[in-house]
Protein backbone atom coordinates (compact mmCIF):
# COMPACT_ATOMS: atom_id res chain seq x y z
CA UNK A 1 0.00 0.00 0.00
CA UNK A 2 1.49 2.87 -1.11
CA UNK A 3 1.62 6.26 1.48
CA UNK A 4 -0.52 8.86 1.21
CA UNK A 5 0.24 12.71 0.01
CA UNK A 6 -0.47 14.04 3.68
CA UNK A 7 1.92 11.08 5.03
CA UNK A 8 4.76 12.17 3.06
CA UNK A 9 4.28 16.18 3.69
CA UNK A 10 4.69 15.21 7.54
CA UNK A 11 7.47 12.99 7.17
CA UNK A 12 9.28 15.82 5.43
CA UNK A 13 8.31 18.30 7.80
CA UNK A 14 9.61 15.95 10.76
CA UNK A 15 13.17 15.86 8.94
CA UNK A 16 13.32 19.52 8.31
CA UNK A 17 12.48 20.41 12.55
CA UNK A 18 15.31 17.64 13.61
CA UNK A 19 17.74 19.61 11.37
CA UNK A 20 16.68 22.82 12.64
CA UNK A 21 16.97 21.64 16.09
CA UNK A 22 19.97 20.11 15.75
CA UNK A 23 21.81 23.72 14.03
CA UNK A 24 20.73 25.29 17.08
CA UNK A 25 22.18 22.62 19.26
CA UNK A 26 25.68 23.67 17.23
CA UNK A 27 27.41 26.42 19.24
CA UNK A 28 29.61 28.51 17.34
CA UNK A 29 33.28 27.96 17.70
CA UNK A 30 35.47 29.91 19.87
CA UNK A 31 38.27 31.80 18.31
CA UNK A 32 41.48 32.57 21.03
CA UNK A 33 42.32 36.39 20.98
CA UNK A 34 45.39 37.24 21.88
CA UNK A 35 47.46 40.55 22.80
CA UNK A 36 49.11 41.56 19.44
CA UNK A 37 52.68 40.20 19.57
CA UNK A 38 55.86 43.13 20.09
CA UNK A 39 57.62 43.02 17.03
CA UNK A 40 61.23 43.02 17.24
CA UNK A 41 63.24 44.97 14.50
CA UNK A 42 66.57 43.53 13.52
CA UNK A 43 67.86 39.99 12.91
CA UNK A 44 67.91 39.02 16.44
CA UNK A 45 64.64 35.96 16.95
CA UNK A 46 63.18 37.02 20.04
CA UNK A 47 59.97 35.09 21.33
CA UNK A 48 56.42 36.51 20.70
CA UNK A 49 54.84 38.12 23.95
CA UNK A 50 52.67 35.00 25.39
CA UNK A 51 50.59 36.43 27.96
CA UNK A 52 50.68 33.16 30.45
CA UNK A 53 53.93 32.25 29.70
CA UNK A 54 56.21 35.08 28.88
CA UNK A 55 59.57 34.86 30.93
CA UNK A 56 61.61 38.36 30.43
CA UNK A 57 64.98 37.86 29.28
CA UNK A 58 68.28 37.61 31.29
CA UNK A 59 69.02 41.18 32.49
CA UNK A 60 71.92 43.17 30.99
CA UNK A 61 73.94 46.11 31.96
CA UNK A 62 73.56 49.59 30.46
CA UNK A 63 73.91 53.06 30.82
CA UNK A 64 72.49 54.68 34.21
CA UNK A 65 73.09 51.22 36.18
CA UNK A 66 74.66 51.46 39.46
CA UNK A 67 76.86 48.22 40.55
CA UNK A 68 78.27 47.10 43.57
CA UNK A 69 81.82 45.73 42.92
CA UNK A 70 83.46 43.24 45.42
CA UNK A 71 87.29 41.95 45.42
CA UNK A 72 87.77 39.79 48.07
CA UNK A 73 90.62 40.73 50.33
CA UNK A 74 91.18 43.72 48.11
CA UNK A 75 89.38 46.75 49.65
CA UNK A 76 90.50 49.38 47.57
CA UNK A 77 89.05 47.70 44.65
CA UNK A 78 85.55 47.09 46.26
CA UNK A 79 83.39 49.89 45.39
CA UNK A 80 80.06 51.22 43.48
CA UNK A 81 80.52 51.76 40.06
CA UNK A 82 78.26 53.69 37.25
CA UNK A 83 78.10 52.26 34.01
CA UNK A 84 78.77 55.61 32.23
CA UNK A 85 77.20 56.84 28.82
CA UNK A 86 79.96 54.84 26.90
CA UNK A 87 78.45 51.58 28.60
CA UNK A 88 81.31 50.72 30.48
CA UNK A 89 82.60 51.11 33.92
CA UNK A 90 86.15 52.29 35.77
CA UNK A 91 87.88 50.35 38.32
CA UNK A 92 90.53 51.26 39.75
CA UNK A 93 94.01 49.65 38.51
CA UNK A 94 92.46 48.03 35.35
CA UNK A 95 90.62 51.33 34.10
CA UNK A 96 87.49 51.39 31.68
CA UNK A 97 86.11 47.47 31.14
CA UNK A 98 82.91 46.69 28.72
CA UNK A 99 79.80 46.37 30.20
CA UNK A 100 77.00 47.45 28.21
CA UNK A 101 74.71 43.89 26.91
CA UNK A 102 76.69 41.59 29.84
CA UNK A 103 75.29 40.19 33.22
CA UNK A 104 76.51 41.04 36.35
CA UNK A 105 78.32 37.61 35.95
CA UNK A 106 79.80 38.23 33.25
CA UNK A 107 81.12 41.49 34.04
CA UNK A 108 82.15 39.96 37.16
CA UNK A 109 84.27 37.64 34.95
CA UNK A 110 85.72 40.50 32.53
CA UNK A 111 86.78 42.18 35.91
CA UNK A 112 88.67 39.06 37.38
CA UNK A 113 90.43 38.22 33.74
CA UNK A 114 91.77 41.72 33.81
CA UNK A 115 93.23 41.40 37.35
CA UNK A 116 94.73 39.02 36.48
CA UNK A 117 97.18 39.94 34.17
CA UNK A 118 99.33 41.33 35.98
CA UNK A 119 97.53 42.46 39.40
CA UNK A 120 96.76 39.96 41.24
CA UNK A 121 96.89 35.91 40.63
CA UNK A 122 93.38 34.61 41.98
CA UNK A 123 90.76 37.11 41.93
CA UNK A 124 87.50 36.92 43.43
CA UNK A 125 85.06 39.11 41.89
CA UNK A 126 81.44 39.53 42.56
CA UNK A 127 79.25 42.27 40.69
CA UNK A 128 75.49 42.87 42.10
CA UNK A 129 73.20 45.58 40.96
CA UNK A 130 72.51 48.98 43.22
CA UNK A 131 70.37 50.45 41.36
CA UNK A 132 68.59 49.82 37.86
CA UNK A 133 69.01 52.60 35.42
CA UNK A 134 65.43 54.51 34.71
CA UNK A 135 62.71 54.11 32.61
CA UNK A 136 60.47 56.52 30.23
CA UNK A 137 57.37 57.12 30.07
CA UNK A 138 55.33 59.50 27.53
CA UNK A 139 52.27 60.00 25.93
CA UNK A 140 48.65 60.73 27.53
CA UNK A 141 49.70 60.25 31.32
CA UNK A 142 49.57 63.43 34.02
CA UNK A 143 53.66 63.41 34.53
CA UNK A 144 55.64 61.85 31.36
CA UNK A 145 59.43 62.14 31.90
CA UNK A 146 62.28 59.73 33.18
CA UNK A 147 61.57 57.70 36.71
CA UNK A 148 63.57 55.12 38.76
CA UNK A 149 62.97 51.68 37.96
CA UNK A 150 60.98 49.73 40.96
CA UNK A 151 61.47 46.22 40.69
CA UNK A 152 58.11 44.12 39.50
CA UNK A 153 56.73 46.86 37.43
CA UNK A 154 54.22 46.65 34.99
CA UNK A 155 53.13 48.96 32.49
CA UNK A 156 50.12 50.07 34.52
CA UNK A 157 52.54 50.20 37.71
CA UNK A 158 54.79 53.30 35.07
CA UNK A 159 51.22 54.62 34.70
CA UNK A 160 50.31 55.30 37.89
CA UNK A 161 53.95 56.56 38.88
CA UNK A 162 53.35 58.98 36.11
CA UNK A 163 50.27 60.33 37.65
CA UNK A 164 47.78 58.00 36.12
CA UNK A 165 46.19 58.57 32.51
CA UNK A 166 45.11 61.85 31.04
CA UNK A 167 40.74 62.35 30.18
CA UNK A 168 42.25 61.55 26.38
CA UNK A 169 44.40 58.09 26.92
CA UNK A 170 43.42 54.59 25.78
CA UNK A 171 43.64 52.74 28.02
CA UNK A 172 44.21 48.85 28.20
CA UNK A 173 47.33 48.55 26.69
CA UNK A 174 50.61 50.97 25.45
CA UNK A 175 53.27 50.92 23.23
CA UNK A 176 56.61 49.16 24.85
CA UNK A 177 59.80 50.27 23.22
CA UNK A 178 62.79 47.80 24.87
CA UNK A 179 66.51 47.27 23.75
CA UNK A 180 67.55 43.40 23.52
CA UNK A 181 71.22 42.70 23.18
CA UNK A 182 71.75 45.68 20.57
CA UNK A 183 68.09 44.65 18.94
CA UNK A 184 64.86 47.12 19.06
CA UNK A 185 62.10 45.80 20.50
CA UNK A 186 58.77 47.76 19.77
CA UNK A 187 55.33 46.57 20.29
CA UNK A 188 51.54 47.06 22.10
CA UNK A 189 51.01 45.42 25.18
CA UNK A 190 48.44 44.89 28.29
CA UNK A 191 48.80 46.66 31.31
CA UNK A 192 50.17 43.63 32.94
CA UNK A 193 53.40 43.23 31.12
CA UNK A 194 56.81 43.07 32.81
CA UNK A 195 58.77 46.00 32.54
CA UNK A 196 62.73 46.17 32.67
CA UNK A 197 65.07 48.88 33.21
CA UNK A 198 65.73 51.06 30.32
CA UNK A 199 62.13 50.68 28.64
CA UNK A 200 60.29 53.48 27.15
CA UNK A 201 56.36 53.24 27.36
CA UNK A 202 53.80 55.58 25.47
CA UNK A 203 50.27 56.00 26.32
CA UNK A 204 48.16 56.98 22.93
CA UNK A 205 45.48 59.25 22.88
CA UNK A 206 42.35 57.76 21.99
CA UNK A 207 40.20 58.57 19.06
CA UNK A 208 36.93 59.27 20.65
């Protein structure tokens, strides 16, 4: 016996409401947004800004940083130094040593391998930072200019040294200007980025 008109019309109609229903089951997928990655200028490869996982990189010496110097069993040689505008700093009896892009270890090293030739035969040298050179801040913010670094800061920590944000900033993120090893480092970030010594940050002023 063969199904009637009517029979087939609601058959149809049954198959068209389960595909309905079953679209609106569907949720639309999810798409990850992320902060827009610094770009680094240069040939350097520096890692992309992750914003769970970023891990600054290993701290070098520059202009404006203070060091404490320490020769053990040589007090005339332990003493602060100022890594000067040429990037390198004076001790006494070895004169002007490199110091600009190294660690404090490293420097620490530099200074020993120079006593040594000639000054004195086992040298124990530790280097430890006083005090981190500054960092900038400019743009849409009550007080721009040049503060002390504070260790932890984040970009909103340079905004609110700075006075806080002028009526006309945008707020949620800034631009981060950073030197790497000799490389140029320019990008937008959140608020909560990591700031190092030396960085420049600029507030923008908002469109409307």
């Amino acid at each position: 016996m063969r199904p009637s008109r009517f029979t087939c019309r609601l058959f149809v109609m049954l198959l068209a409401g389960l595909a309905v229903a079953g679209c609106m089951r569907r949720t639309a997928p999810v798409h990850a947004q992320a902060y827009p990655a610094p770009v680094y200028t240069g040939s350097a490869a520096v890692p992309a800004y992750q914003p769970q996982s970023y891990t600054p990189p290993a701290y070098t010496l520059d202009s404006g940083d203070r060091l404490r110097v320490s020769v053990f069993g040589q007090e005339g040689l332990s003493n602060s130094y100022a890594v000067d505008a040429a990037g390198n700093v004076n001790i006494a009896l070895i004169g002007s040593v490199p110091a600009r892009g190294l660690t404090t270890a490293e420097l620490a090293r530099a200074i020993a391998d120079r006593l040594r030739q000639g000054y004195i035969r086992e040298p124990h040298v530790s280097a430890e930072i006083e005090a981190h050179r500054p960092f900038f801040i400019l743009g849409e913010v009550t007080t721009p200019g040049q503060y002390p670094y504070v260790a932890n800061m984040t970009a909103e920590t340079a905004v609110a040294i700075a006075g806080g944000y002028t009526p006309r900033a945008q707020k949620g993120k800034v631009a981060l200007t950073r030197n790497v090893n000799g490389q140029i480092w320019r990008g937008n970030v959140p608020g909560s980025f990591p700031l190092a010594p030396g960085d420049t940050v600029t507030v923008k002023e908002r469109w409307f």
